[in-house]
PDB file of N, CA and C in Angstrom:
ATOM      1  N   UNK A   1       0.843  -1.175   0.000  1.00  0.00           N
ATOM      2  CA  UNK A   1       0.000   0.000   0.000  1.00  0.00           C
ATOM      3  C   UNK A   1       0.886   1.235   0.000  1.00  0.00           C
ATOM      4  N   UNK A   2       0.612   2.596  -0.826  1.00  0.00           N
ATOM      5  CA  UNK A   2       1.625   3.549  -0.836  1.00  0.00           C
ATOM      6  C   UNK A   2       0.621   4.473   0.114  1.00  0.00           C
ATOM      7  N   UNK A   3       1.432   5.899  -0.103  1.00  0.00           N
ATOM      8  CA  UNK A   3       0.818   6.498   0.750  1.00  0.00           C
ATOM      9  C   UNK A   3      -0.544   7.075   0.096  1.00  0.00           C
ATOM     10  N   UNK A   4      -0.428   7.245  -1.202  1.00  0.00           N
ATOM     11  CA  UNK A   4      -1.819   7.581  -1.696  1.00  0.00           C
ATOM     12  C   UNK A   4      -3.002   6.628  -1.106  1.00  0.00           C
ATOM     13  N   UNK A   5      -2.990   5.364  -0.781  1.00  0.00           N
ATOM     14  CA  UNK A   5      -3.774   4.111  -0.537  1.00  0.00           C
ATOM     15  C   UNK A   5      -4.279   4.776   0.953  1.00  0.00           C
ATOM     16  N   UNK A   6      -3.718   5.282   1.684  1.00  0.00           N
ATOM     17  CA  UNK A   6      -3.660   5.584   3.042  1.00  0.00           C
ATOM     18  C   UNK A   6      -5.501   5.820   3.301  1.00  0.00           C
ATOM     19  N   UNK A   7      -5.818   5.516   4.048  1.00  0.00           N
ATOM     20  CA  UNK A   7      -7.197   6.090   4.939  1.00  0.00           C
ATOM     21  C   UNK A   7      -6.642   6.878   5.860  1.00  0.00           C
ATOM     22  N   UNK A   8      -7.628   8.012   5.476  1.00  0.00           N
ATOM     23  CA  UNK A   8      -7.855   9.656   6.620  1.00  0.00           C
ATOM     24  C   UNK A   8      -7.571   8.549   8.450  1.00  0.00           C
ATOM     25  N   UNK A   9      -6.652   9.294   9.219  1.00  0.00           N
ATOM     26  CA  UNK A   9      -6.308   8.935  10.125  1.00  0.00           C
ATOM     27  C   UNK A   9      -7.109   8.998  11.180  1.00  0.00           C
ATOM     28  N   UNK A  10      -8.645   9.771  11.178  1.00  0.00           N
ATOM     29  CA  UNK A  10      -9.270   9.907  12.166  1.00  0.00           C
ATOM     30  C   UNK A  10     -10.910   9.008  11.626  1.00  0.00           C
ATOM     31  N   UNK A  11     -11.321   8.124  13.300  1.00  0.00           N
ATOM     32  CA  UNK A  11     -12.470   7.798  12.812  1.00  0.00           C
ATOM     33  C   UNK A  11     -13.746   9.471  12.157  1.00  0.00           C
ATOM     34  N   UNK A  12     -14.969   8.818  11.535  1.00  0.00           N
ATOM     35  CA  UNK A  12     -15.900   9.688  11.175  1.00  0.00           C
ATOM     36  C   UNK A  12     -16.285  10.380  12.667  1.00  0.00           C
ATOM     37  N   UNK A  13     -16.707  10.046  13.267  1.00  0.00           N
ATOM     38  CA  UNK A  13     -16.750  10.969  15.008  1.00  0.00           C
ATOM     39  C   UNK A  13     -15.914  11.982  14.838  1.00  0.00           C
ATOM     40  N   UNK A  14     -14.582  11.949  14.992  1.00  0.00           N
ATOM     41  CA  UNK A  14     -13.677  12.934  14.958  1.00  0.00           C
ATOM     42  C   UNK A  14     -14.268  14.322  13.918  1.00  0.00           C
ATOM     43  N   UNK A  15     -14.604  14.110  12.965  1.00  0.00           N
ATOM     44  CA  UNK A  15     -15.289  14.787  11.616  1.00  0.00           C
ATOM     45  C   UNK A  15     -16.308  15.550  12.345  1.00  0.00           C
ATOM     46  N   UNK A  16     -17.341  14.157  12.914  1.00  0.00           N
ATOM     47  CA  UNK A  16     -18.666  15.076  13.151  1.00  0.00           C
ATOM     48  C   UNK A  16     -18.534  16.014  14.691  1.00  0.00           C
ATOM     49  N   UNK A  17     -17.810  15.901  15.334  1.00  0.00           N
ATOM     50  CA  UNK A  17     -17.530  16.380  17.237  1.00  0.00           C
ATOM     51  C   UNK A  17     -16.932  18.035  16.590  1.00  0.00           C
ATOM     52  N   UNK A  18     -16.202  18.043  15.431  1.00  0.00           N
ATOM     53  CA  UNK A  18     -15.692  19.226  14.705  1.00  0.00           C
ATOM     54  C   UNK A  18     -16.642  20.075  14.040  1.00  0.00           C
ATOM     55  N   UNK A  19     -17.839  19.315  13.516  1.00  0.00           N
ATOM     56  CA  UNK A  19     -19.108  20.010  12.983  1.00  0.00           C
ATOM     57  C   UNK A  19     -20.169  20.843  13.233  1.00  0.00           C
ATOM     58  N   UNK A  20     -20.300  19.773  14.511  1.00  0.00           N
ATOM     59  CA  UNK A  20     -21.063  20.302  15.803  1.00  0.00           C
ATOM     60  C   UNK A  20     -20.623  21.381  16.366  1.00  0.00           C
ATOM     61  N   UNK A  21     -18.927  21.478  16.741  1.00  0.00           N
ATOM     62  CA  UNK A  21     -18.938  22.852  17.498  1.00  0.00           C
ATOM     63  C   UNK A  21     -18.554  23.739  16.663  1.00  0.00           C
ATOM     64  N   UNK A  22     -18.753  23.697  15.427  1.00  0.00           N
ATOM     65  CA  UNK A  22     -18.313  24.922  14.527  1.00  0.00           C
ATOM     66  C   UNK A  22     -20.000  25.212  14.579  1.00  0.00           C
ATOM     67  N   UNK A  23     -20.678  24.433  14.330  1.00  0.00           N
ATOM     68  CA  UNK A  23     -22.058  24.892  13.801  1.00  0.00           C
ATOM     69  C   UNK A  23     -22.886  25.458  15.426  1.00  0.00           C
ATOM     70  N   UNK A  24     -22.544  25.010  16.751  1.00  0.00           N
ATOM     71  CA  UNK A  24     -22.800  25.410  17.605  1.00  0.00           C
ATOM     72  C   UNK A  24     -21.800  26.905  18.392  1.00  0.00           C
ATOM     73  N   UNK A  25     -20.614  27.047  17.781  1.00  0.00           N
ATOM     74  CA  UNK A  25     -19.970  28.383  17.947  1.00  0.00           C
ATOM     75  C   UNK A  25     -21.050  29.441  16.898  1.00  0.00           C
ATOM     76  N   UNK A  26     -20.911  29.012  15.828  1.00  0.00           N
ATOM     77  CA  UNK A  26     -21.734  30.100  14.868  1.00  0.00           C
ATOM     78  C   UNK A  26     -23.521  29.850  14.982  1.00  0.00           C
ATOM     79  N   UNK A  27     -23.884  29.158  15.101  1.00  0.00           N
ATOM     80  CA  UNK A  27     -25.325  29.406  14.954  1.00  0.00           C
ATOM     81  C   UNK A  27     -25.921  29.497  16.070  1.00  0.00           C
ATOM     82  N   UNK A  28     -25.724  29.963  17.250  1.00  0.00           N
ATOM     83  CA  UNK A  28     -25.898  29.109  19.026  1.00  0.00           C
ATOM     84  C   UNK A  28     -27.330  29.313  19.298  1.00  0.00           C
ATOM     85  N   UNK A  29     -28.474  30.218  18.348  1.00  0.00           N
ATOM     86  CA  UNK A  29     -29.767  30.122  18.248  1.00  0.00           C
ATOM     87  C   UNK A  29     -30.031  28.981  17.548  1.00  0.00           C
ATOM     88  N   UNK A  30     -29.648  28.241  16.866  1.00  0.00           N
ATOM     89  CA  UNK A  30     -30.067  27.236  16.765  1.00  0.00           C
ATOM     90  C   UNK A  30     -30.505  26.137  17.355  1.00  0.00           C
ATOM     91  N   UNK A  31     -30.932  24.750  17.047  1.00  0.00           N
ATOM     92  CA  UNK A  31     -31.304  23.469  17.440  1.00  0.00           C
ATOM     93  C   UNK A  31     -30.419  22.907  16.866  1.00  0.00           C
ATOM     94  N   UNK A  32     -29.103  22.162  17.288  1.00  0.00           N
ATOM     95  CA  UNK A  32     -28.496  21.101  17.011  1.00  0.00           C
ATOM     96  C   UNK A  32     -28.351  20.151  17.699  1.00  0.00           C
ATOM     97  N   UNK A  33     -28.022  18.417  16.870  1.00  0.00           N
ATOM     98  CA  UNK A  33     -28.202  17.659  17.312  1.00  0.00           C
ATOM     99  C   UNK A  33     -27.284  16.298  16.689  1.00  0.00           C
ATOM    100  N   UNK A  34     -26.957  15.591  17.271  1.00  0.00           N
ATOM    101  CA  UNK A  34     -26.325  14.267  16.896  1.00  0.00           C
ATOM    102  C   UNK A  34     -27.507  13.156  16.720  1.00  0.00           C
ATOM    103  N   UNK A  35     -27.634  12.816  15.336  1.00  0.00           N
ATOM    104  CA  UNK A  35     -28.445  11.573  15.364  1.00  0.00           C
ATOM    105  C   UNK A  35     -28.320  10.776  16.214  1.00  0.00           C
ATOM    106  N   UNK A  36     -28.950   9.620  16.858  1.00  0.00           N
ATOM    107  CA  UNK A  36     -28.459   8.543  17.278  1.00  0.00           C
ATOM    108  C   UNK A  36     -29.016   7.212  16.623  1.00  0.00           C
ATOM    109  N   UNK A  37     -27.834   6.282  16.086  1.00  0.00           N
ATOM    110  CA  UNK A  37     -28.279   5.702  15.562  1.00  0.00           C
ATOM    111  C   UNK A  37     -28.647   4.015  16.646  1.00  0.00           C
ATOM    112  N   UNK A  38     -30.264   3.406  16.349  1.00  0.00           N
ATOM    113  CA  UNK A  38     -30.124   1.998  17.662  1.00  0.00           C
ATOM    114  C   UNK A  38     -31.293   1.539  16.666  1.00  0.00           C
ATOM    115  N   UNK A  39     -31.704   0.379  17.306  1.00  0.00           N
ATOM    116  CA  UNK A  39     -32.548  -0.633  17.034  1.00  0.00           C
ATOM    117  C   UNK A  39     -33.855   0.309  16.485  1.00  0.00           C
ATOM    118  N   UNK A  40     -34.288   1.193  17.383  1.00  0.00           N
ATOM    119  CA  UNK A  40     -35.296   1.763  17.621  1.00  0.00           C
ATOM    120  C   UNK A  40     -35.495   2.862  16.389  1.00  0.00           C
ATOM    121  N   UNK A  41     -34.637   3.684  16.060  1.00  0.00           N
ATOM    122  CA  UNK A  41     -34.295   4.767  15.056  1.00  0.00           C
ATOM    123  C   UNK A  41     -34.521   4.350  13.759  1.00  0.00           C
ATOM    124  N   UNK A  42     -35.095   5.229  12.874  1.00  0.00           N
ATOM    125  CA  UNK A  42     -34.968   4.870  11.477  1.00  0.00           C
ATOM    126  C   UNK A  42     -33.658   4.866  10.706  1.00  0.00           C
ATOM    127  N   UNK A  43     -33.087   4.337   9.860  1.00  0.00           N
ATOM    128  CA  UNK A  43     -31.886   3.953   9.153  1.00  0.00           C
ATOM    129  C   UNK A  43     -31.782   5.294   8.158  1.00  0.00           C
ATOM    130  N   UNK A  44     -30.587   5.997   8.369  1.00  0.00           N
ATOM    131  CA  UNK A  44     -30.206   6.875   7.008  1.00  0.00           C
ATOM    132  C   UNK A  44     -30.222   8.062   7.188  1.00  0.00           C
ATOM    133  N   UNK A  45     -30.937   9.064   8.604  1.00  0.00           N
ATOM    134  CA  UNK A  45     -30.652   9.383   9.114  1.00  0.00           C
ATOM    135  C   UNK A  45     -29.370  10.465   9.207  1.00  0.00           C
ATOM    136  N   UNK A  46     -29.041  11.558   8.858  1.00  0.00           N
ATOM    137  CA  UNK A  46     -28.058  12.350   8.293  1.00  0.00           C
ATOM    138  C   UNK A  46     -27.366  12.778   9.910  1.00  0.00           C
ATOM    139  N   UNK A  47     -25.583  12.270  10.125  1.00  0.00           N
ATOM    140  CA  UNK A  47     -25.399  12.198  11.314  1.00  0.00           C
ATOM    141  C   UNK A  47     -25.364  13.369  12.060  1.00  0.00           C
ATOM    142  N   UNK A  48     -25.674  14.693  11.986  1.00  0.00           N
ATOM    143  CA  UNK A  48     -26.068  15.824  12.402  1.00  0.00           C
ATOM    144  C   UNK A  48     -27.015  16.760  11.766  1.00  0.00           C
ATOM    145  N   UNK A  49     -27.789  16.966  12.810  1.00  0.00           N
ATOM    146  CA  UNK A  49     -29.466  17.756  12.275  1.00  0.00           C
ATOM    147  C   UNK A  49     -28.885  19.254  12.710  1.00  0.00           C
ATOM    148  N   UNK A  50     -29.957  19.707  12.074  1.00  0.00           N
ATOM    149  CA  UNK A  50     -29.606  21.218  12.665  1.00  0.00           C
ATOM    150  C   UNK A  50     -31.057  22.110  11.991  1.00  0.00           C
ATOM    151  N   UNK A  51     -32.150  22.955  12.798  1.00  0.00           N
ATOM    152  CA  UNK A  51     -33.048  23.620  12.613  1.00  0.00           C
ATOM    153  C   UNK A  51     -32.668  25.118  12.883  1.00  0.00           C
ATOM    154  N   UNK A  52     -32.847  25.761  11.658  1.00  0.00           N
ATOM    155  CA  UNK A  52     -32.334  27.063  11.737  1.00  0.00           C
ATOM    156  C   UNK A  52     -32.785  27.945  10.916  1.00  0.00           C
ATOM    157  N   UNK A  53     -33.779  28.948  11.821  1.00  0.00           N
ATOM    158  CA  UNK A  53     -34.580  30.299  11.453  1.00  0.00           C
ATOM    159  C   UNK A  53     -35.466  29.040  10.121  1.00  0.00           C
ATOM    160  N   UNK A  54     -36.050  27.858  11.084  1.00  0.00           N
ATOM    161  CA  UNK A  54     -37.364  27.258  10.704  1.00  0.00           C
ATOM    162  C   UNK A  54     -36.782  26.049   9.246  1.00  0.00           C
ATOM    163  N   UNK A  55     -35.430  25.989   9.005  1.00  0.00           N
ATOM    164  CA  UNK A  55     -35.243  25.097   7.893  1.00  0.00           C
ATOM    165  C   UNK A  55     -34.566  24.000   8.815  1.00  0.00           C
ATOM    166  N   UNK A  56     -34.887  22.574   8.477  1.00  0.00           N
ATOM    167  CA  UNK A  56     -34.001  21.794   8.307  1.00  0.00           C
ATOM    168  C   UNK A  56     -32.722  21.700   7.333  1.00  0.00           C
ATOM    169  N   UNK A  57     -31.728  21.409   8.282  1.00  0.00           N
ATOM    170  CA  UNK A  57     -30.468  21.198   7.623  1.00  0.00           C
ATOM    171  C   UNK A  57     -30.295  19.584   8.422  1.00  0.00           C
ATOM    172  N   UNK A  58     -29.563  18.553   7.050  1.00  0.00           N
ATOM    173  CA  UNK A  58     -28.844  17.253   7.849  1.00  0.00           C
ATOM    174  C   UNK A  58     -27.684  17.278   7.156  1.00  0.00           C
ATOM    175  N   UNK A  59     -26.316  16.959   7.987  1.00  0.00           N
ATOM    176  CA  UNK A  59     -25.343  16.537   7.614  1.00  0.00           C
ATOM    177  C   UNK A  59     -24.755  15.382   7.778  1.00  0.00           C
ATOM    178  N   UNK A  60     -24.590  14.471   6.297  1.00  0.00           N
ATOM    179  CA  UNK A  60     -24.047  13.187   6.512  1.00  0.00           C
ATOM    180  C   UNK A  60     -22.745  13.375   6.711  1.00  0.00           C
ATOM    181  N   UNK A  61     -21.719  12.920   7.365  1.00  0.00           N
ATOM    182  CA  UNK A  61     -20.440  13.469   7.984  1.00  0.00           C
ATOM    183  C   UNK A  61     -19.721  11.938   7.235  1.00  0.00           C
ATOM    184  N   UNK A  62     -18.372  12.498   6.806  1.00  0.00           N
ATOM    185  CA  UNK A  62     -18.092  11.163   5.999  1.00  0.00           C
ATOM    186  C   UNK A  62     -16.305  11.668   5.936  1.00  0.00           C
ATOM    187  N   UNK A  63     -15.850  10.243   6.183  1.00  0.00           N
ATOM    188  CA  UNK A  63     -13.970  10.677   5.889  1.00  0.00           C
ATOM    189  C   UNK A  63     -14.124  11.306   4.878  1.00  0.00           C
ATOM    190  N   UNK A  64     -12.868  11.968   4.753  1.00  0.00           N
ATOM    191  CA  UNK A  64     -12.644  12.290   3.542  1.00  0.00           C
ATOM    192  C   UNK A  64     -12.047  11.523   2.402  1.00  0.00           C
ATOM    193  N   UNK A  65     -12.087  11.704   1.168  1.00  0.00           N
ATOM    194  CA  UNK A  65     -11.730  10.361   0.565  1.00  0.00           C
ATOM    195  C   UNK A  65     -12.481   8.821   0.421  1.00  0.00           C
ATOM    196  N   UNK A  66     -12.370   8.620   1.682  1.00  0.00           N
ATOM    197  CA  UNK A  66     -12.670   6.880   1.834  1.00  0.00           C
ATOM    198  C   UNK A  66     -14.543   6.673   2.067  1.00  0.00           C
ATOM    199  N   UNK A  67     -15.271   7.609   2.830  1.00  0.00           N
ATOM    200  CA  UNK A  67     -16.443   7.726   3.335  1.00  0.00           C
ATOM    201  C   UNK A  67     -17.308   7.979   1.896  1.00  0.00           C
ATOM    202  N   UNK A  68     -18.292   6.671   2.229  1.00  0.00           N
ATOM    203  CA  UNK A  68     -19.363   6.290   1.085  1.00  0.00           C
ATOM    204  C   UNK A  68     -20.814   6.422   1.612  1.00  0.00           C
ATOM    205  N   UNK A  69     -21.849   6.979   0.970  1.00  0.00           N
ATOM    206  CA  UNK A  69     -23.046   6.632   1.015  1.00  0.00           C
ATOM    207  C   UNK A  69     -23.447   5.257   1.050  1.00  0.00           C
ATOM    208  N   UNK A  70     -24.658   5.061   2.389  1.00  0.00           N
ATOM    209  CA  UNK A  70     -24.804   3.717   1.735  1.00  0.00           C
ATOM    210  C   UNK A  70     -26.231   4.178   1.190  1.00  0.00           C
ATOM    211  N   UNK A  71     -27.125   3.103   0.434  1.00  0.00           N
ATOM    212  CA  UNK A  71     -28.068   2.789  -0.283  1.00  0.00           C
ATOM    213  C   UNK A  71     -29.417   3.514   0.576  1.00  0.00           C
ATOM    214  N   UNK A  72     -29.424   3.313   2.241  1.00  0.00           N
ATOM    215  CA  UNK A  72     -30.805   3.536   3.074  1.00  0.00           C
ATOM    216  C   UNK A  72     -30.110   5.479   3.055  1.00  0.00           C
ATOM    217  N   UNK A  73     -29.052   5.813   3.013  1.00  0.00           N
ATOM    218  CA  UNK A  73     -28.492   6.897   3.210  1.00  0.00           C
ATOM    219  C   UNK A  73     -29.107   7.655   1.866  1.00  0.00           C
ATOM    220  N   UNK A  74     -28.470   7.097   0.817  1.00  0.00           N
ATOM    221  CA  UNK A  74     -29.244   8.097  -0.385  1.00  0.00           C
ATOM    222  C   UNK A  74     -30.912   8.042  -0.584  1.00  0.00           C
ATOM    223  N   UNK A  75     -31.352   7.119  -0.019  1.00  0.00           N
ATOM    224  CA  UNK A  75     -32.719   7.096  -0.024  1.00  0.00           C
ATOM    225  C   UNK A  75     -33.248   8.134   0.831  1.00  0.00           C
ATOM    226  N   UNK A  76     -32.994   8.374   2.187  1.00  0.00           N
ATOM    227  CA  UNK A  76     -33.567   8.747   2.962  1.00  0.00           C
ATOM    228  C   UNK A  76     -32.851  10.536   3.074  1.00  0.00           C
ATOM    229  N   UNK A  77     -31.683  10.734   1.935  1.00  0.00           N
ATOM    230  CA  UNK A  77     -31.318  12.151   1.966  1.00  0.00           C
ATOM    231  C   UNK A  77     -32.392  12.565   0.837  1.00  0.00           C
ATOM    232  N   UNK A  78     -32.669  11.668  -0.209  1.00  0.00           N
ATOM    233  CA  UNK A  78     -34.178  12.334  -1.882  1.00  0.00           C
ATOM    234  C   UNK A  78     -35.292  12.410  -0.812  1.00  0.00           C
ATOM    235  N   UNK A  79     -35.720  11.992   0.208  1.00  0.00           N
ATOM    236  CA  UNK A  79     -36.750  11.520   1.136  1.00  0.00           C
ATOM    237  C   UNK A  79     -36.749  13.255   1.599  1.00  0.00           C
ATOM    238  N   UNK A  80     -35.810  13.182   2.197  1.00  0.00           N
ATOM    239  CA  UNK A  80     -35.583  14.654   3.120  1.00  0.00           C
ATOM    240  C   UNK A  80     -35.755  16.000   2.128  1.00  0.00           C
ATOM    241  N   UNK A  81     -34.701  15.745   0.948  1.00  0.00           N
ATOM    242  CA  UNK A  81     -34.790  17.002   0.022  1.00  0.00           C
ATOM    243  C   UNK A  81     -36.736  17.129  -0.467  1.00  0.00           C
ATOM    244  N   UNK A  82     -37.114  15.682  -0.671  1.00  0.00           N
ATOM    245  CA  UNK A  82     -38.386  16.100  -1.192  1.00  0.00           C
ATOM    246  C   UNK A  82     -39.257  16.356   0.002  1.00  0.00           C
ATOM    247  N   UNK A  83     -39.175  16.595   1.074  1.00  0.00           N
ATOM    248  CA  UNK A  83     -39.993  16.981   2.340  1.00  0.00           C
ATOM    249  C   UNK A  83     -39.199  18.717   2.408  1.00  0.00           C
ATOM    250  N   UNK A  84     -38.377  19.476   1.259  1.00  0.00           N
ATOM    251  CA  UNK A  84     -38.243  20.536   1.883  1.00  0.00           C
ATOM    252  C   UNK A  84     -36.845  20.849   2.589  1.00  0.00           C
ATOM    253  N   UNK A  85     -36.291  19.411   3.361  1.00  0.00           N
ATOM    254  CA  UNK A  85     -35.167  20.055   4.141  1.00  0.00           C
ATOM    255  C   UNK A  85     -33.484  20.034   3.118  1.00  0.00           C
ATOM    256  N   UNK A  86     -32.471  20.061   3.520  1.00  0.00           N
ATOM    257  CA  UNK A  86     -31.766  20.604   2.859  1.00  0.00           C
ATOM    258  C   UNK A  86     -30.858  19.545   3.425  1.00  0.00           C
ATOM    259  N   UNK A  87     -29.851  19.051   2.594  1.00  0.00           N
ATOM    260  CA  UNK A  87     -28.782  17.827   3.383  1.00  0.00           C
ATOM    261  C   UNK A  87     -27.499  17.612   2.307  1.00  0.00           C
ATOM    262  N   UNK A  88     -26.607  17.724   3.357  1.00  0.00           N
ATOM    263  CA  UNK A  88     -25.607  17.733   2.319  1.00  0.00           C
ATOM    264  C   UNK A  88     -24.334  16.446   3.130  1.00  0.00           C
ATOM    265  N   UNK A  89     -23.344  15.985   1.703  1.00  0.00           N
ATOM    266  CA  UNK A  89     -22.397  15.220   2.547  1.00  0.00           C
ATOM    267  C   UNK A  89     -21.231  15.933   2.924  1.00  0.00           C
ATOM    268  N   UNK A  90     -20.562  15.822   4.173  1.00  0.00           N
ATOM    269  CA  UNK A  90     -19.454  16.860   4.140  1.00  0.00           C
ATOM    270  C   UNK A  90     -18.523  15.859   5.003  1.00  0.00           C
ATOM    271  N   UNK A  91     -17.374  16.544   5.047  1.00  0.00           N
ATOM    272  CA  UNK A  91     -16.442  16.496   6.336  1.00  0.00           C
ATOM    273  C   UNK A  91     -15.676  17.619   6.928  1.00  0.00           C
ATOM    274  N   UNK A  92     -16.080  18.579   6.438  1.00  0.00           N
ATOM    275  CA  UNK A  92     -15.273  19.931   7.209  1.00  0.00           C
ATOM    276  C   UNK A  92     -15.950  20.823   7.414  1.00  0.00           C
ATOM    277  N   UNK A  93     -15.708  21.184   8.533  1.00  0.00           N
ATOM    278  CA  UNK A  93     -16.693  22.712   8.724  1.00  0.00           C
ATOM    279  C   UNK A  93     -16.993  23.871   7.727  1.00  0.00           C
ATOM    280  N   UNK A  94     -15.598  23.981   6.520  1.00  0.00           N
ATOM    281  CA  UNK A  94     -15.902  24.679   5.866  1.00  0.00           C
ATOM    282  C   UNK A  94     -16.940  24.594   4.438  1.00  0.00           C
ATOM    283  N   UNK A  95     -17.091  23.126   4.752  1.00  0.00           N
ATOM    284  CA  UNK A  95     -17.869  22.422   3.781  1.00  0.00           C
ATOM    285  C   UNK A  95     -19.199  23.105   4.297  1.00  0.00           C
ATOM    286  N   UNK A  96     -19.894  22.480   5.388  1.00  0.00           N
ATOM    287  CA  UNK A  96     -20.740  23.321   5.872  1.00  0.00           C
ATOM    288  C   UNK A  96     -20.974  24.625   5.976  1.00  0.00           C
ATOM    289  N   UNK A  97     -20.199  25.497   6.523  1.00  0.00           N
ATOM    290  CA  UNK A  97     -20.640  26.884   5.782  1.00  0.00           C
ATOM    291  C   UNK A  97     -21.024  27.286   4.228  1.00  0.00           C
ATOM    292  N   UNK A  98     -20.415  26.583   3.356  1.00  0.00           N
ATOM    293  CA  UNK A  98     -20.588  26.526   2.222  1.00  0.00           C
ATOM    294  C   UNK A  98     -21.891  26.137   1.877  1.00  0.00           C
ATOM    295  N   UNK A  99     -22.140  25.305   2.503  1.00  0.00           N
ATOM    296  CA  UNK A  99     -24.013  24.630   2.159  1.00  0.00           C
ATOM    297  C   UNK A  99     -24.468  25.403   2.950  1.00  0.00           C
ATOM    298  N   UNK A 100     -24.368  25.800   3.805  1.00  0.00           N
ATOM    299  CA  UNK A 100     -25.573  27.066   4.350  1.00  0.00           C
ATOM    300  C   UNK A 100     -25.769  28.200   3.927  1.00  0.00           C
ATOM    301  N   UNK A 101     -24.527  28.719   3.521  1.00  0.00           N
ATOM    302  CA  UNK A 101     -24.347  29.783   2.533  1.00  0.00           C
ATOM    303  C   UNK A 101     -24.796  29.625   1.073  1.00  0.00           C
ATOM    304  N   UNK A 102     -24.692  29.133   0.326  1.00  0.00           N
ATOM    305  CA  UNK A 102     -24.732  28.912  -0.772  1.00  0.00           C
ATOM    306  C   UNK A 102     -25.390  27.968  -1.018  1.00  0.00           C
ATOM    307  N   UNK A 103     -25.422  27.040  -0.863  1.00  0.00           N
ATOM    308  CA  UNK A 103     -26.680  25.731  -0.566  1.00  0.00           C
ATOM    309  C   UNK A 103     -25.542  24.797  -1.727  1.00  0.00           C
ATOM    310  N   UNK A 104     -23.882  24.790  -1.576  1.00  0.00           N
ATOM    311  CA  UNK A 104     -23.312  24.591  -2.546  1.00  0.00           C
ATOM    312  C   UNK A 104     -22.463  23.663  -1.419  1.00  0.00           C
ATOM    313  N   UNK A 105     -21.501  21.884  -1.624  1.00  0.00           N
ATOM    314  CA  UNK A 105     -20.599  21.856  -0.618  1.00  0.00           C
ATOM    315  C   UNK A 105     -19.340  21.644  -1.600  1.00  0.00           C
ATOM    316  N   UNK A 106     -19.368  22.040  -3.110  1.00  0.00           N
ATOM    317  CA  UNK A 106     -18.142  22.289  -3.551  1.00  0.00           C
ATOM    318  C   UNK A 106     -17.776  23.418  -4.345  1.00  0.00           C
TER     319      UNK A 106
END
């Protein structure tokens, strides 16, 4: 394996614990939240919610590079866009400003 082969050195947590407090430093009127995913929860689920000045926002939080959609994931982000809310895949905070701003994450 060279170093291009390499996987991002931090689990996805690491990604989303960085998301959260960027999006909770800047938005602190907001509602944010960490999905939780269990038996009980529906599957696909975007791993941070966020309600702000009345919109849903979800962010699927994903390595960079290596982090894939799965199948209940793209279903349930067309699910969300067609109910209105707004969801994007990211891994950096600045990704996120970018989709809130611009409704753009590249």
């Amino acid at each position: 394996m060279n170093g291009k082969d390499k996987a991002p050195p931090h689990k996805e947590s690491y990604y989303q614990t960085r998301i959260i407090k960027w999006l909770k430093e800047q938005y602190p009127d907001a509602f944010i939240w960490k999905a939780a995913a269990g038996p009980y929860s529906r599957g696909g689920i975007p791993d941070v919610c966020m309600v702000l000045d009345g919109q849903f926002y979800g962010f699927e939080v994903k390595r960079p590079e290596v982090g894939r959609l799965s199948k209940i994931q793209e279903q349930t982000i067309k699910e969300i866009r067609t109910a209105g809310g707004k969801v994007a895949v990211v891994s950096f905070p600045a990704q996120v400003q970018r989709f809130i701003e611009t409704g753009a994450t590249e």
